[in-house]
Protein backbone atom coordinates (compact mmCIF):
# COMPACT_ATOMS: atom_id res chain seq x y z
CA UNK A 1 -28.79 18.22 -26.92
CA UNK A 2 -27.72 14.71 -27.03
CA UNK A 3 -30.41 13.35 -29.13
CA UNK A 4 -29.18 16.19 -31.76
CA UNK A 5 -25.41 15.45 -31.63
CA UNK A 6 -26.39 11.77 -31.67
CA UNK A 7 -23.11 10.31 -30.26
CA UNK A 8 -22.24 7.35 -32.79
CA UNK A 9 -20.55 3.55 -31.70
CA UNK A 10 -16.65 4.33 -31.83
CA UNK A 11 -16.61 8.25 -31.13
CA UNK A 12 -14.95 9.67 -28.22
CA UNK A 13 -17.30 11.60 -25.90
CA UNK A 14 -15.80 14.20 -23.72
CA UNK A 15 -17.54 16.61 -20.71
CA UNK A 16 -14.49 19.37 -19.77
CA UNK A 17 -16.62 20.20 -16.45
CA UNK A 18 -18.68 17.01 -15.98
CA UNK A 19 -20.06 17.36 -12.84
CA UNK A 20 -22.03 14.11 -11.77
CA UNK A 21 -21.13 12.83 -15.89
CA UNK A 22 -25.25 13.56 -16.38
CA UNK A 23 -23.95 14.39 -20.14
CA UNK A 24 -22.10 11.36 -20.77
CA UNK A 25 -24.60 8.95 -19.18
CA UNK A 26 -27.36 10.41 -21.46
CA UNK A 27 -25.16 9.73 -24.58
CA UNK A 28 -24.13 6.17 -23.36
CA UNK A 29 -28.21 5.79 -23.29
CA UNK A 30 -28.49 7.35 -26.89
CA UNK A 31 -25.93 4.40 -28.08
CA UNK A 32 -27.24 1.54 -26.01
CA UNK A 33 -30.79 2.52 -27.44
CA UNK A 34 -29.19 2.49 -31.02
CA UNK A 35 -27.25 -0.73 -30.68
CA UNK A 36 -29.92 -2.81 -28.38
CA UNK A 37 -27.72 -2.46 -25.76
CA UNK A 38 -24.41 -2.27 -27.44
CA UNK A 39 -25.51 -6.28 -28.68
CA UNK A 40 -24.96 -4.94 -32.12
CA UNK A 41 -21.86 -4.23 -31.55
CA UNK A 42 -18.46 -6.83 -31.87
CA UNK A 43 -16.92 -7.28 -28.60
CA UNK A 44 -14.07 -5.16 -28.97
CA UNK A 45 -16.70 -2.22 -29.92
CA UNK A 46 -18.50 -3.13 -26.67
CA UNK A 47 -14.86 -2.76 -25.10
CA UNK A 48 -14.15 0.51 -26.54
CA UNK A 49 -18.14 1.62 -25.55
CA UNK A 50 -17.63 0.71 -21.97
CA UNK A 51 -13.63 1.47 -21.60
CA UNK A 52 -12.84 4.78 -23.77
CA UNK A 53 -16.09 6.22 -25.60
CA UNK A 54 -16.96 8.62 -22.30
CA UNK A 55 -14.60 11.08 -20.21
CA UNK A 56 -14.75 13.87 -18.60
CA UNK A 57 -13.30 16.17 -16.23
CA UNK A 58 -14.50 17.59 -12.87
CA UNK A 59 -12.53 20.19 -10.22
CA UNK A 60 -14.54 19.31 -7.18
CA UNK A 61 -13.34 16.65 -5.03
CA UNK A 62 -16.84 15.53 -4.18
CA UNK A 63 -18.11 15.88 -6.95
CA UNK A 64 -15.56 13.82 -8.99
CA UNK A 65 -16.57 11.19 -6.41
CA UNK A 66 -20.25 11.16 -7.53
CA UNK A 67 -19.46 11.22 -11.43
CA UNK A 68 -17.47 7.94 -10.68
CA UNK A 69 -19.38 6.41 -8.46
CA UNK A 70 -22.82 7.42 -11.45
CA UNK A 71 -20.43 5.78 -14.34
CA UNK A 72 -19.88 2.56 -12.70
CA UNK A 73 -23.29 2.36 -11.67
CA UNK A 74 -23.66 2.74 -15.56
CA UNK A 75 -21.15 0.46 -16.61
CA UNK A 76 -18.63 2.91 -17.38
CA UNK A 77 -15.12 2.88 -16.60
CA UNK A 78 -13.89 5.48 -19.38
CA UNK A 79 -11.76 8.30 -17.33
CA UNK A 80 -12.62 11.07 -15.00
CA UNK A 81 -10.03 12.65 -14.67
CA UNK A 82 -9.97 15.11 -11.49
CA UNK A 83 -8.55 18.31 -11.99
CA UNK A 84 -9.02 22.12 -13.55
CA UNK A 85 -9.85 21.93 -17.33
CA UNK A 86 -8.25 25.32 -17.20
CA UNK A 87 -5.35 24.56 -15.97
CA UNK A 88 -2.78 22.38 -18.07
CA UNK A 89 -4.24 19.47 -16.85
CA UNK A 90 -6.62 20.29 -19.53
CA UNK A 91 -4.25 20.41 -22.71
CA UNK A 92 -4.15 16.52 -22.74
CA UNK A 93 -8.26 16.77 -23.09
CA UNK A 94 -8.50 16.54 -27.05
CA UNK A 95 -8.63 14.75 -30.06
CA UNK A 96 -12.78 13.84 -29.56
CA UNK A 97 -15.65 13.20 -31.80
CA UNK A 98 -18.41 15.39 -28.98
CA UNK A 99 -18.43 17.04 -26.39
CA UNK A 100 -21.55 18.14 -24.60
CA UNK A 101 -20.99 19.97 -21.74
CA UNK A 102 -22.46 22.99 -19.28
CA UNK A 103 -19.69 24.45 -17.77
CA UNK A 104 -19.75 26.78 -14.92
CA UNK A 105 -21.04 30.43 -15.22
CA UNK A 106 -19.09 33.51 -13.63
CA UNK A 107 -15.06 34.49 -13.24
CA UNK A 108 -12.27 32.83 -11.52
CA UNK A 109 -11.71 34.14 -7.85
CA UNK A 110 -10.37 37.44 -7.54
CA UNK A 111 -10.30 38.15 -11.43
CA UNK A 112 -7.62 35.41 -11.76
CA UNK A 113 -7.21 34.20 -15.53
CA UNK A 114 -7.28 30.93 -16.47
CA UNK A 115 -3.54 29.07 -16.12
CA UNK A 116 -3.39 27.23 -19.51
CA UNK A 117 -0.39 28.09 -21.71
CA UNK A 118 -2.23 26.73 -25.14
CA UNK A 119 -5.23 29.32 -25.69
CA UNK A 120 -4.81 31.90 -27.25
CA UNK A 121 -7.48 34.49 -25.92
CA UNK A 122 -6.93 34.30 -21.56
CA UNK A 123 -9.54 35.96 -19.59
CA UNK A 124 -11.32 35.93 -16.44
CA UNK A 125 -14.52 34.84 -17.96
CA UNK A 126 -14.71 31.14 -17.29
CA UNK A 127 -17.44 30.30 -20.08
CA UNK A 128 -15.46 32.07 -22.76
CA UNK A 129 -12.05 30.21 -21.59
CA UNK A 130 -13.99 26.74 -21.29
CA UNK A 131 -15.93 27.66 -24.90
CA UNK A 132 -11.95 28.13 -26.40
CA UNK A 133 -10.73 24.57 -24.76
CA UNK A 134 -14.13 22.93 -26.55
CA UNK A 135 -13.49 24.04 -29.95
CA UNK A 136 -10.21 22.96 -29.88
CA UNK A 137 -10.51 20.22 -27.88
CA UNK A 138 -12.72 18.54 -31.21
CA UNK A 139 -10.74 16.53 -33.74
CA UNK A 140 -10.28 18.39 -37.03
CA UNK A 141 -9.45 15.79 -39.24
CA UNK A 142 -12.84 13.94 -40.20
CA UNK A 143 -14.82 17.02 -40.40
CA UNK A 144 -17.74 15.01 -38.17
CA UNK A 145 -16.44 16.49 -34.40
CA UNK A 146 -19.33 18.15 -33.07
CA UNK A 147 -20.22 19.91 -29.59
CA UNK A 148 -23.32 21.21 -27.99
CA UNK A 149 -22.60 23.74 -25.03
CA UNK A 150 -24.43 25.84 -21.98
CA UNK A 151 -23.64 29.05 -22.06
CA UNK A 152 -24.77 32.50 -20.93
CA UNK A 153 -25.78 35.78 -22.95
CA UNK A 154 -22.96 37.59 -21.81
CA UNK A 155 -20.81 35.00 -24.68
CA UNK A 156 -22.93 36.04 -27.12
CA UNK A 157 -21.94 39.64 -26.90
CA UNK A 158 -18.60 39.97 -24.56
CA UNK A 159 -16.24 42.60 -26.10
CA UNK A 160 -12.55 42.43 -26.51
CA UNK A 161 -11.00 38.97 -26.16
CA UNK A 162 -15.04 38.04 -26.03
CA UNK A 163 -15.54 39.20 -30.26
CA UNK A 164 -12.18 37.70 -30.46
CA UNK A 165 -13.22 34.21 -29.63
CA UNK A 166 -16.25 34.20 -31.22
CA UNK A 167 -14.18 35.17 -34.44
CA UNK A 168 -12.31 32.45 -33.83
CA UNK A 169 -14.92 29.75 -33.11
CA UNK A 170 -16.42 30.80 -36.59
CA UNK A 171 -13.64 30.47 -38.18
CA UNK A 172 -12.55 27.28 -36.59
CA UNK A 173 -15.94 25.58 -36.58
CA UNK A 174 -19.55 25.88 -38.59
CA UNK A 175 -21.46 27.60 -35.28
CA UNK A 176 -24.22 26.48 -37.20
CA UNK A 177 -27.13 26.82 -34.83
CA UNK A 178 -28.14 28.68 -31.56
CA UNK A 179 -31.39 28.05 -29.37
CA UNK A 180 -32.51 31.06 -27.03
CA UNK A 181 -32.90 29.15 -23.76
CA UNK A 182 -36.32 30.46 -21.44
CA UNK A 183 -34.76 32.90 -18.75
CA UNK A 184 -33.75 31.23 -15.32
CA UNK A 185 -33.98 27.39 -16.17
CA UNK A 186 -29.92 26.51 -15.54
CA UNK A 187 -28.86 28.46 -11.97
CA UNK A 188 -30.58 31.35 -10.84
CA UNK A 189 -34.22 33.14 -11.78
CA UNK A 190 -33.09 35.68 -14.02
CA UNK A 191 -30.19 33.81 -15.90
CA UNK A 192 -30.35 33.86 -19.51
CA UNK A 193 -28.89 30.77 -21.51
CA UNK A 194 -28.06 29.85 -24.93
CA UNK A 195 -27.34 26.31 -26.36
CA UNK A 196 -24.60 26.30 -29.12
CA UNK A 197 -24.04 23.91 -31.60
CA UNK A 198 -21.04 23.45 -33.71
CA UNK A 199 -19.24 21.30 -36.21
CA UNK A 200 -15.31 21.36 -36.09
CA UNK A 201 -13.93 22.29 -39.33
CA UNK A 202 -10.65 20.21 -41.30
CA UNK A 203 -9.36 23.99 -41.56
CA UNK A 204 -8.37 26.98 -39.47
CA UNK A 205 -10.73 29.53 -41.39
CA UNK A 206 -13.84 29.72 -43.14
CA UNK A 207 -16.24 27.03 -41.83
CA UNK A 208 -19.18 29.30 -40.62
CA UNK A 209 -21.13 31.15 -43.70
CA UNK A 210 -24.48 31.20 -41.52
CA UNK A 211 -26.12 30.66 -38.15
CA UNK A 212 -29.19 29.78 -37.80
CA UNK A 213 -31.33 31.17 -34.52
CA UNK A 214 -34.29 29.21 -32.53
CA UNK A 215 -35.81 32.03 -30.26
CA UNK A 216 -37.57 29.97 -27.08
CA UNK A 217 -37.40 32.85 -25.25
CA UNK A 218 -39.29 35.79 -26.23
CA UNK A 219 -42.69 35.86 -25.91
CA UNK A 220 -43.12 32.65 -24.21
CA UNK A 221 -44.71 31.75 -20.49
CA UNK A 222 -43.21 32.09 -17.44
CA UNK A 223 -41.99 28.37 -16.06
CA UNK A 224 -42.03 27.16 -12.51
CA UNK A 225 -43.27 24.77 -10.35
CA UNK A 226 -46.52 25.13 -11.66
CA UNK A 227 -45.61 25.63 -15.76
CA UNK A 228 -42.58 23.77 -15.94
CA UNK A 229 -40.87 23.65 -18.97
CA UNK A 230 -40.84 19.94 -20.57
CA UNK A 231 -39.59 18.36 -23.80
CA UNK A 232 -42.49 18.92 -25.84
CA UNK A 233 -41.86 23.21 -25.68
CA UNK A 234 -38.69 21.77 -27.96
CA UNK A 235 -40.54 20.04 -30.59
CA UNK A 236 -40.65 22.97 -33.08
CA UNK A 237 -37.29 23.27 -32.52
CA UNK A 238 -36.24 19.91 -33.09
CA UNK A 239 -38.09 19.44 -36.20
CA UNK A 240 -36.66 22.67 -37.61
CA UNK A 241 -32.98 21.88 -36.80
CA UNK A 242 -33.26 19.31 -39.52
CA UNK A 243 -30.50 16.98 -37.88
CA UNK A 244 -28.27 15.03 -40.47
CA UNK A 245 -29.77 17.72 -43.27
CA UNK A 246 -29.37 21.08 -42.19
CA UNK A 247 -29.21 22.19 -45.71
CA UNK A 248 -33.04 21.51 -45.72
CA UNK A 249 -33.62 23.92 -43.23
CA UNK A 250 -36.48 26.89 -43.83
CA UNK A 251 -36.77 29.84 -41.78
CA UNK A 252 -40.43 30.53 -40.16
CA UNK A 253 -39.47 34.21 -40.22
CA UNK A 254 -40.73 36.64 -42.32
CA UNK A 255 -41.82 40.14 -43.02
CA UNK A 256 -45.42 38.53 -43.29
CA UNK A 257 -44.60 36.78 -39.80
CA UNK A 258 -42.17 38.70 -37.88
CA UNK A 259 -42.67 36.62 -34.87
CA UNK A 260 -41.24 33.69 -36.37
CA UNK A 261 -38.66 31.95 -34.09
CA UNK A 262 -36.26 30.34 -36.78
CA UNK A 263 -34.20 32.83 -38.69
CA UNK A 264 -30.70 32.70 -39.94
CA UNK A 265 -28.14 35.17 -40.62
CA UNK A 266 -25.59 35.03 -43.33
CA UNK A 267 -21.38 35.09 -41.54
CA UNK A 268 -21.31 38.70 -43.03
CA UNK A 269 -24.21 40.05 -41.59
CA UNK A 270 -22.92 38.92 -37.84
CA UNK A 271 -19.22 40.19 -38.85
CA UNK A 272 -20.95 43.86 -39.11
CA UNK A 273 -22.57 43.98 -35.88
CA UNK A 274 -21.28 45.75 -33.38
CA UNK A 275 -18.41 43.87 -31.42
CA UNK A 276 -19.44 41.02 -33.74
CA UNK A 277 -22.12 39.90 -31.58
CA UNK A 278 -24.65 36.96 -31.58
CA UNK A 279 -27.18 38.56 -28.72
CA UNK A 280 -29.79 38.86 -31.90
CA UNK A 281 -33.22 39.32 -30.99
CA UNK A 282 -35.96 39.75 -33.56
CA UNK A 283 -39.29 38.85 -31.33
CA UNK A 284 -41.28 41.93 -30.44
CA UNK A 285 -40.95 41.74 -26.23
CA UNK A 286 -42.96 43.08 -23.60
CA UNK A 287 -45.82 40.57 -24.47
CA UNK A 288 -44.57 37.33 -22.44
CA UNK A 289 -47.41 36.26 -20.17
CA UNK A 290 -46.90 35.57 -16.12
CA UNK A 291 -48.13 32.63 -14.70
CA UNK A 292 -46.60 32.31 -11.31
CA UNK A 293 -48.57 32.17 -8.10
CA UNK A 294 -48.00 34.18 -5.78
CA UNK A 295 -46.14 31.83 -3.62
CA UNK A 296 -43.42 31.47 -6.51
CA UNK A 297 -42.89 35.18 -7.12
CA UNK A 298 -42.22 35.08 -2.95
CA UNK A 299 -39.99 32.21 -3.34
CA UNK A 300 -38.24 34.14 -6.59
CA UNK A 301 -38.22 37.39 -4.09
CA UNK A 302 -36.35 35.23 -1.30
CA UNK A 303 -33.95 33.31 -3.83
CA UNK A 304 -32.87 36.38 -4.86
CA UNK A 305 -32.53 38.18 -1.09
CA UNK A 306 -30.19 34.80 -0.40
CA UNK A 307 -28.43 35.82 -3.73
CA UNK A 308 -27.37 39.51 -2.74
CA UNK A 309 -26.34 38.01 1.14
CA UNK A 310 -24.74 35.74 -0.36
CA UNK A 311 -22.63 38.51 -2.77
CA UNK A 312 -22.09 41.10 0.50
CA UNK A 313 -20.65 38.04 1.96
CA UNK A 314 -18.37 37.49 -0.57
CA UNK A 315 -17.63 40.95 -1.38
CA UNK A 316 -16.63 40.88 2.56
CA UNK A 317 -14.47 38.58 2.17
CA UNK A 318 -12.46 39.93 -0.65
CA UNK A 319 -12.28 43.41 1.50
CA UNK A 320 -10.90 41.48 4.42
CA UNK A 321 -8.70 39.32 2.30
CA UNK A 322 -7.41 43.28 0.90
CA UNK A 323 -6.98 44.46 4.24
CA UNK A 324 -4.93 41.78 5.02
């Protein structure tokens, strides 16, 4: 993600729910690799680098300890600041160049929305309120404000205030590509993930006329311990995405090779889908292969016994916290 967004010398880097500020580390490494250790650089670009390139935000107390204790083992003193992104904490969180950023999956507690008085679509659905602060969270004036996010299928085709926010993000921004993550590599076995990449338009309307679709997904191995997934299972991908010329990109779909995993579709064709949704799927299924042993299908098998405790606990709760 980072080596695609390629984070320049001067641009303000932001991570809305930076955990331990992994994101903003890696693209601090992407410049220093650029700039031979920011010695290209003047010394007031070096002072902006180390001082105001990199923020982010983090809710956890604990947390927010380790992403500052991970930036000034970096050399980073840009700001963390501690707090909810979704509350109004989060309105003074714009005006930047990138953001990369996996924020967390799931609802608020108890179905509560999201307190910030500046979006205009509220839900319950953390990833779709966190995908609204992104968007507009990017500077529209240069045209160049870019993002790369996490998130989860249910995004892609959430109806109601979901459609509504994916209109908008269209509108407001090119959503120009979106790679089909392998099932259960972020969180739990079973989680399916998309990566979305955008460019922030200089106007409200208009800036997406096609998105282009990497499926790594269908069709492909099962990873674990023993077949994990590694950097070279992007390299396709990476090649095709045609960063810094997208308008040289060529699908590998085709009628004469239906399996192909890069296809695009035109803004129209998405607008007439149902609920306008981007769950598109093309692969023929059913033929991925299964490579675990059989000590990772028990380990799946107790991850996921853990998983429903884990939910009757919390489902408890919320009874007892009715009852009360």
């Amino acid at each position: 993600m980072t080596d695609l967004i390629a984070p320049q010398p001067g641009e303000k880097c932001n991570d809305p729910a930076c955990g331990t500020f992994g994101f903003m580390i890696t693209a601090d490494r992407y410049v220093k690799e650029q700039t031979d250790d920011l010695f290209d650089l003047t010394p007031e670009q070096q002072k902006f680098q180390k001082e105001e390139a990199f923020t982010g935000g983090e809710l956890v107390h604990e947390t927010h300890r380790l992403a500052l204790m991970n930036a000034m083992l970096h050399d980073i003193d840009g700001h963390i600041q501690l707090g909810d992104t979704l509350s109004n904490i989060g309105k003074n969180m714009k005006g930047y160049d990138v953001v990369l950023t996996n924020p967390p999956f799931g609802t608020k507690k108890g179905g509560e929305r999201a307190s910030r008085d500046d979006l205009t679509f509220i839900t319950s659905n953390k990833q779709l309120n966190f995908l609204q602060h992104i968007y507009r969270s990017l500077r529209s004036d240069t045209g160049t404000a870019r993002a790369a996010v996490v998130i989860p299928d249910n995004v892609l085709f959430a109806d109601g205030d979901g459609e509504n926010i994916r209109k908008d993000l269209m509108g407001k921004c090119n959503l120009h590509t979106i790679l089909r993550l392998p099932t259960g590599i972020f969180y739990a076995k079973g989680v399916k993930t998309n990566v979305l990449f955008f460019d922030r338009g200089k106007k409200d309307n208009g800036n997406t006329k096609e998105v282009w679709f990497y499926d790594l997904r269908n069709n492909m191995p099962s990873f674990g311990t023993t077949n994990p997934l590694k950097k070279s299972h992007f390299n396709e991908f990476v090649e095709l995405y045609c960063a810094g010329h997208l308008e040289d990109r060529e699908e590998t779909y085709s009628e004469e090779n239906p399996d192909g995993r890069w296809r695009k579709y035109t803004y129209q064709e998405i607008l007439d889908r149902d609920k306008t949704s981007l769950d598109i799927t093309w692969i023929r299924s059913g033929e991925t292969s299964d490579d675990r042993t059989l000590a990772e299908l028990i380990e799946e098998i107790e991850e996921k016994a853990i998983n429903i405790n884990n939910a009757v606990n919390a489902l408890k709760d919320l009874i007892g916290d009715l009852d009360e």
